[in-house]
N, C-alpha and C. Protein backbone atom coordinates (compact mmCIF):
# COMPACT_ATOMS: atom_id res chain seq x y z
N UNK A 1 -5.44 -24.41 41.30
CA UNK A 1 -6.11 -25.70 41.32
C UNK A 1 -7.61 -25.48 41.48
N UNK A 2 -8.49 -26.30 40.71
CA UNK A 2 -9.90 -26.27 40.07
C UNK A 2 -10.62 -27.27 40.95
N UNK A 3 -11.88 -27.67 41.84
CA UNK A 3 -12.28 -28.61 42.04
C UNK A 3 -12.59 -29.77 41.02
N UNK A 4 -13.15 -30.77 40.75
CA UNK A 4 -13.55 -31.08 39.55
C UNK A 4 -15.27 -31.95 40.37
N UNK A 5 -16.10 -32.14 39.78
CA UNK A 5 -17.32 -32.71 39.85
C UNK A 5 -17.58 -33.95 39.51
N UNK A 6 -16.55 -35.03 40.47
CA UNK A 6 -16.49 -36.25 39.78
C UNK A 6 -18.18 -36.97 39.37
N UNK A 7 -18.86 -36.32 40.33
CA UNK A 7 -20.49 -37.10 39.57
C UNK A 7 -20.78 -36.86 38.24
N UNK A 8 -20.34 -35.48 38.47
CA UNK A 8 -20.65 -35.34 36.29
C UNK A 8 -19.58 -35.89 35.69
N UNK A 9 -18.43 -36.06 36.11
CA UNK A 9 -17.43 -36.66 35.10
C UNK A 9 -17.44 -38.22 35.07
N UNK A 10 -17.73 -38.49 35.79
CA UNK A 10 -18.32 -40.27 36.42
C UNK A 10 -19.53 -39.97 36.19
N UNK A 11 -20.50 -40.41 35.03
CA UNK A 11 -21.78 -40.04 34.91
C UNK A 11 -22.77 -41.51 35.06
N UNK A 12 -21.85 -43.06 34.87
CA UNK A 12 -22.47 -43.68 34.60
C UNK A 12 -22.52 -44.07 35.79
N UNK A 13 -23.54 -44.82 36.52
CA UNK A 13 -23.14 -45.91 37.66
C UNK A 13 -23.53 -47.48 37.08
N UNK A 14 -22.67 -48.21 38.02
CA UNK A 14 -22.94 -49.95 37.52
C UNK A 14 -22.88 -50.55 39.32
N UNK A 15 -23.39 -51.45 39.53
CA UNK A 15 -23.31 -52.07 40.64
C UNK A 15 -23.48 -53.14 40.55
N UNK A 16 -22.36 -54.27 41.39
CA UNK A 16 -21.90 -54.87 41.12
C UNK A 16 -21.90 -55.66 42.30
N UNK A 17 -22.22 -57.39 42.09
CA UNK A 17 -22.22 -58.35 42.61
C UNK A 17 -20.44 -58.41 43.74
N UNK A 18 -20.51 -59.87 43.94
CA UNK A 18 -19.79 -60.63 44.41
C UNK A 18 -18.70 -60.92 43.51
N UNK A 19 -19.84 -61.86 42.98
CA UNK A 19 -18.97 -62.50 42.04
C UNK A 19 -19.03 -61.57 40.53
N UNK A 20 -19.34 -60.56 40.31
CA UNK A 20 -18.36 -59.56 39.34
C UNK A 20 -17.02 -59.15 40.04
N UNK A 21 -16.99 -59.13 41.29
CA UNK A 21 -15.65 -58.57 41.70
C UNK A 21 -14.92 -59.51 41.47
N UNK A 22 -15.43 -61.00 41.17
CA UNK A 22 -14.06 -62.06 41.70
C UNK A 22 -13.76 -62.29 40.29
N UNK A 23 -14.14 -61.45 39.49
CA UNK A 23 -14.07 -61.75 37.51
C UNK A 23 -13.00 -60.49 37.73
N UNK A 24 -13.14 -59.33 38.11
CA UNK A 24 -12.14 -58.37 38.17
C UNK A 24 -11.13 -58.57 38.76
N UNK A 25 -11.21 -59.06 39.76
CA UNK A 25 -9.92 -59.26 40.37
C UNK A 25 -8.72 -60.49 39.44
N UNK A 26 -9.70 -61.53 38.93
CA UNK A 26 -9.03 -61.84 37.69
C UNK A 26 -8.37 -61.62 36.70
N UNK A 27 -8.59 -60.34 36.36
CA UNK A 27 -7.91 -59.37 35.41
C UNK A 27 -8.56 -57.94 35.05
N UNK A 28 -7.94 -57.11 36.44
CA UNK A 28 -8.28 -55.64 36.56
C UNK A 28 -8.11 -55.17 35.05
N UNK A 29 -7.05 -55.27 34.47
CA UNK A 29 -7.14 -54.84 33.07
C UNK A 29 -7.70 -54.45 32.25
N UNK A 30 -8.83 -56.02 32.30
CA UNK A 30 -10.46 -55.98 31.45
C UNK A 30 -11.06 -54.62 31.47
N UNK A 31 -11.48 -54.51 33.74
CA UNK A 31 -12.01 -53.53 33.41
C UNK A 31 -11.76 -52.16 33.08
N UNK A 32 -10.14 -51.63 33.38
CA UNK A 32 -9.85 -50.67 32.68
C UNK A 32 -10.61 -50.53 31.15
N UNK A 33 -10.39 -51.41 30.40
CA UNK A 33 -10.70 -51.81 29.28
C UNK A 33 -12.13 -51.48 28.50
N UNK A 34 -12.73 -52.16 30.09
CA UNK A 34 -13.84 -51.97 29.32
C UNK A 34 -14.91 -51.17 29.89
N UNK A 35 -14.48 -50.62 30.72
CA UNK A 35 -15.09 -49.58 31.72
C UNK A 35 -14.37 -47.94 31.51
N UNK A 36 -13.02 -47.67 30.52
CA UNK A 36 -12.18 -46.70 30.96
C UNK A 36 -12.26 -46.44 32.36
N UNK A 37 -11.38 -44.69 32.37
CA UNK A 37 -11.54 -44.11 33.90
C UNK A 37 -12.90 -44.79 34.84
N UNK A 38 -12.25 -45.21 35.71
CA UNK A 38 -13.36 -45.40 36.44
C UNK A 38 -13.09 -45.34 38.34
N UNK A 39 -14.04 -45.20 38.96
CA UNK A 39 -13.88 -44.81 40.41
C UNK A 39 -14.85 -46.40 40.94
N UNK A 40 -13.86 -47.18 41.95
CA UNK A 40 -14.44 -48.29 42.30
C UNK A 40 -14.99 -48.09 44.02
N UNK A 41 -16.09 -47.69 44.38
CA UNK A 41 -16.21 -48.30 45.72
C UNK A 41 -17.09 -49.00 46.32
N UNK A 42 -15.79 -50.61 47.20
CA UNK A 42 -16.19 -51.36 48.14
C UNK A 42 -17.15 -51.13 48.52
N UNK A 43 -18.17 -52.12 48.76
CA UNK A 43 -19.74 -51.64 49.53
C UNK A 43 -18.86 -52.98 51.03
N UNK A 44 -19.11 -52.38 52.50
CA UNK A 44 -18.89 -53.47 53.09
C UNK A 44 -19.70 -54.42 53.46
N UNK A 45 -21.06 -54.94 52.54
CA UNK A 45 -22.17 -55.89 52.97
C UNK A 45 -22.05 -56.46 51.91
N UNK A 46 -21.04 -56.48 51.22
CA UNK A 46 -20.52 -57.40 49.67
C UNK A 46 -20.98 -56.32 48.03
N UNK A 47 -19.98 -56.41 46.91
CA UNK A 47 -20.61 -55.90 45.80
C UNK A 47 -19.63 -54.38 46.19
N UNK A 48 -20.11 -53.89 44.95
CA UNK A 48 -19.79 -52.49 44.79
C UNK A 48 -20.31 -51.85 44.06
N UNK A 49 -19.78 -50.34 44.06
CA UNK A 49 -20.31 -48.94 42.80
C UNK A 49 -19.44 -49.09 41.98
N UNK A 50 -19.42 -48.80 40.93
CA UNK A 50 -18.61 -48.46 39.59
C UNK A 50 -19.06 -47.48 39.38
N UNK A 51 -18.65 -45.98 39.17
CA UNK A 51 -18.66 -45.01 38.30
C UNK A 51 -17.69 -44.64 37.48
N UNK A 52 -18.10 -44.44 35.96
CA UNK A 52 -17.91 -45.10 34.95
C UNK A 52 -18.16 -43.57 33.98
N UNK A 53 -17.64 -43.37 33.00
CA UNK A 53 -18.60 -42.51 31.39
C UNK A 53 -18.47 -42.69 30.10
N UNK A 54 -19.00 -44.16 30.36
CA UNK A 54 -19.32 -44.57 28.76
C UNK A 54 -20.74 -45.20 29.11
N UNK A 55 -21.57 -44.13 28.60
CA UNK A 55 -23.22 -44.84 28.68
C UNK A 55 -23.37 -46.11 27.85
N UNK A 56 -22.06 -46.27 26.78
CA UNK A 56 -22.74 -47.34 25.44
C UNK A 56 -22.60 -48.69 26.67
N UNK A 57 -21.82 -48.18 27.54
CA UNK A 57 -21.35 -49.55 28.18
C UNK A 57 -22.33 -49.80 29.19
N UNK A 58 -23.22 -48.90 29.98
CA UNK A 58 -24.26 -49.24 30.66
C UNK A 58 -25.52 -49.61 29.89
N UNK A 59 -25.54 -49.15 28.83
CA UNK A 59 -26.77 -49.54 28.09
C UNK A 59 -26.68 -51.11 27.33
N UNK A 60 -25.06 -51.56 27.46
CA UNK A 60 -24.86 -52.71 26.87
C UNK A 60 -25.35 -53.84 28.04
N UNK A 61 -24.56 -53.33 29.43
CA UNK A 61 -24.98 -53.90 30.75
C UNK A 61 -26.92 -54.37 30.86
N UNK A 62 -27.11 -53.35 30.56
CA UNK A 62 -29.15 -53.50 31.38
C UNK A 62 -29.00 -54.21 30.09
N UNK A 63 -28.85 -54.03 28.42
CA UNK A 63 -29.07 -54.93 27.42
C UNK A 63 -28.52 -56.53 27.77
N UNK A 64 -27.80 -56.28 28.41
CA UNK A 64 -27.32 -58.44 28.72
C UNK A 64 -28.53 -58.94 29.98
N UNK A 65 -28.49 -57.65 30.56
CA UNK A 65 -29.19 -58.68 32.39
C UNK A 65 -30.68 -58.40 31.49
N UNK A 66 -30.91 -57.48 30.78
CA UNK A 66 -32.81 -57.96 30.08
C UNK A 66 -32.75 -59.16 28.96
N UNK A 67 -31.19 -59.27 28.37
CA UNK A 67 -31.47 -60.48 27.60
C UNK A 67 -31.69 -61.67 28.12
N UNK A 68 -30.51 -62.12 29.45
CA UNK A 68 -30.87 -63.15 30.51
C UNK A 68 -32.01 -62.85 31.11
N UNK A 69 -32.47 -62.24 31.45
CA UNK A 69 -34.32 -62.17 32.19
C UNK A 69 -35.28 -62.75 31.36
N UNK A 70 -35.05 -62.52 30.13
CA UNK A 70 -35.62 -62.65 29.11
C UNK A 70 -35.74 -64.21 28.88
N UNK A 71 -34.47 -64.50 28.28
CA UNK A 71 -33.76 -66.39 28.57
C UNK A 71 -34.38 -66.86 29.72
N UNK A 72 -34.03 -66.67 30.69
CA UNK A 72 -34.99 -67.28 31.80
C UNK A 72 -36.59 -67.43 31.83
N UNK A 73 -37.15 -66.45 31.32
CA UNK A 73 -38.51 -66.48 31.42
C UNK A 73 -38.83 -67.15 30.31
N UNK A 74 -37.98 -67.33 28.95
CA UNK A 74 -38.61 -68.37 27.94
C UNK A 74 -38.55 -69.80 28.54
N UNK A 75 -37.20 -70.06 29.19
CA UNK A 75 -36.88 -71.12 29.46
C UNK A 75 -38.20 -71.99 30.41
N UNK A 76 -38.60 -70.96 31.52
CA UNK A 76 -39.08 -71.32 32.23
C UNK A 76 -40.95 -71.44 31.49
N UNK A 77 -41.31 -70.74 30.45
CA UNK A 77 -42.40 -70.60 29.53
C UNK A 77 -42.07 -72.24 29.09
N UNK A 78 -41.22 -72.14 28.66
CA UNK A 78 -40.98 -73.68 28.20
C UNK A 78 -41.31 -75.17 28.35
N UNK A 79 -40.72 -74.67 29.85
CA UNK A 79 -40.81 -75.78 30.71
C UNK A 79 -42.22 -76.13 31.03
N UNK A 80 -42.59 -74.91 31.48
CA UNK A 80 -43.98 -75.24 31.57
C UNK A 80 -45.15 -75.45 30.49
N UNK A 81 -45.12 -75.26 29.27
CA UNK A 81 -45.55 -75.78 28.27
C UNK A 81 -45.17 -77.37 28.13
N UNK A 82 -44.09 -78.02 28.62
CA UNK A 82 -43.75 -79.33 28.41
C UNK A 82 -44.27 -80.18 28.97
N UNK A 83 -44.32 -79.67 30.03
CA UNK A 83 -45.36 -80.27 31.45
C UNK A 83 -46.53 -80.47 31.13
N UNK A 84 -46.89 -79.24 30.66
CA UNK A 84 -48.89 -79.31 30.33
C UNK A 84 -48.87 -80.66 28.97
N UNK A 85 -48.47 -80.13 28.16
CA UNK A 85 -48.65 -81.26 27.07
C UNK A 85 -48.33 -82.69 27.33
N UNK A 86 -46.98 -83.02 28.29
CA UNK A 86 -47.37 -84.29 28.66
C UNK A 86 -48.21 -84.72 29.33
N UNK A 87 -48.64 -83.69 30.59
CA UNK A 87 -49.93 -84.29 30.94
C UNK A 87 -51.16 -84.34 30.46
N UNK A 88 -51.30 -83.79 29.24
CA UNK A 88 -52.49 -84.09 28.47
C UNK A 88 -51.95 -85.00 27.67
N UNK A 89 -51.39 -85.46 27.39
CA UNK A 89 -50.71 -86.55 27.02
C UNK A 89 -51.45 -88.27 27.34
N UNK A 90 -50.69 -87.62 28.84
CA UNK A 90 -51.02 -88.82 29.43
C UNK A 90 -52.73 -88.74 29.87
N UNK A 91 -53.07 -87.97 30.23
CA UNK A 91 -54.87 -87.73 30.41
C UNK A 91 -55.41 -88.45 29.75
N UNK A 92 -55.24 -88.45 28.03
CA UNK A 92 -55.73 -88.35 26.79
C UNK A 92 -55.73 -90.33 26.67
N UNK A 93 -53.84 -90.43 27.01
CA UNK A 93 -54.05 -91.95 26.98
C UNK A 93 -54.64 -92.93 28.15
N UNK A 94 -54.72 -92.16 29.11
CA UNK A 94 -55.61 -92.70 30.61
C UNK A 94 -57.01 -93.08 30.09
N UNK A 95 -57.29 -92.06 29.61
CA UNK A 95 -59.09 -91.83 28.83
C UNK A 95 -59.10 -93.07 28.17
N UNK A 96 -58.63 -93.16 27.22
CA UNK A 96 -58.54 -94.23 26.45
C UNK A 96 -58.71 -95.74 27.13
N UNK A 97 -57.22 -95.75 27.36
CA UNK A 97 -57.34 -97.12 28.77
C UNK A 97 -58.65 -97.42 29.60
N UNK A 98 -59.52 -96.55 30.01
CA UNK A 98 -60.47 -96.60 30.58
C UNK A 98 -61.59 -96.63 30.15
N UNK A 99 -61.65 -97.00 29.17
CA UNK A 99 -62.99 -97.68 27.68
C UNK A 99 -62.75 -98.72 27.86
């Protein structure tokens, strides 16, 4: 019998919320699925480690949480563009009124 080097054989790490655990516990399956082999450990201040060795799948991970960062910061670009223009909006028709 051989030791084995689970850090190199578990190469990826993922860490993981709350509420990712309460999506797994929904159907461990998934993450077999979509994680293969993988080593899960409990953090006890909530969340956990995943080690994992499929990089396509961590690189898919940081690719969703930069697409939502992303979404958020347009959203919020947005918003605040909506704001400014109505209040020049209204500036514009104040000005007016006040002739």
């Amino acid at each position: 019998m051989h030791a084995i080097d689970l850090n190199q054989y578990f190469s990826e790490i993922v860490y993981l919320t709350d509420e990712d655990l309460l999506d797994i516990e929904d159907s461990p399956h998934d993450l077999d699925l979509f994680f293969g082999p993988h080593l899960l450990f409990q953090l006890t201040d909530g969340g956990a480690i995943l080690q994992h060795r499929r990089p396509e799948t961590t690189a898919f991970i940081a690719a969703s949480d930069a697409r939502a960062e992303a979404q958020a910061e347009w959203e919020a670009a947005k918003g605040a563009l909506s704001e400014t223009v109505g209040q020049t909006i209204i500036a514009h028709y104040a000005a007016g009124a006040a002739r």
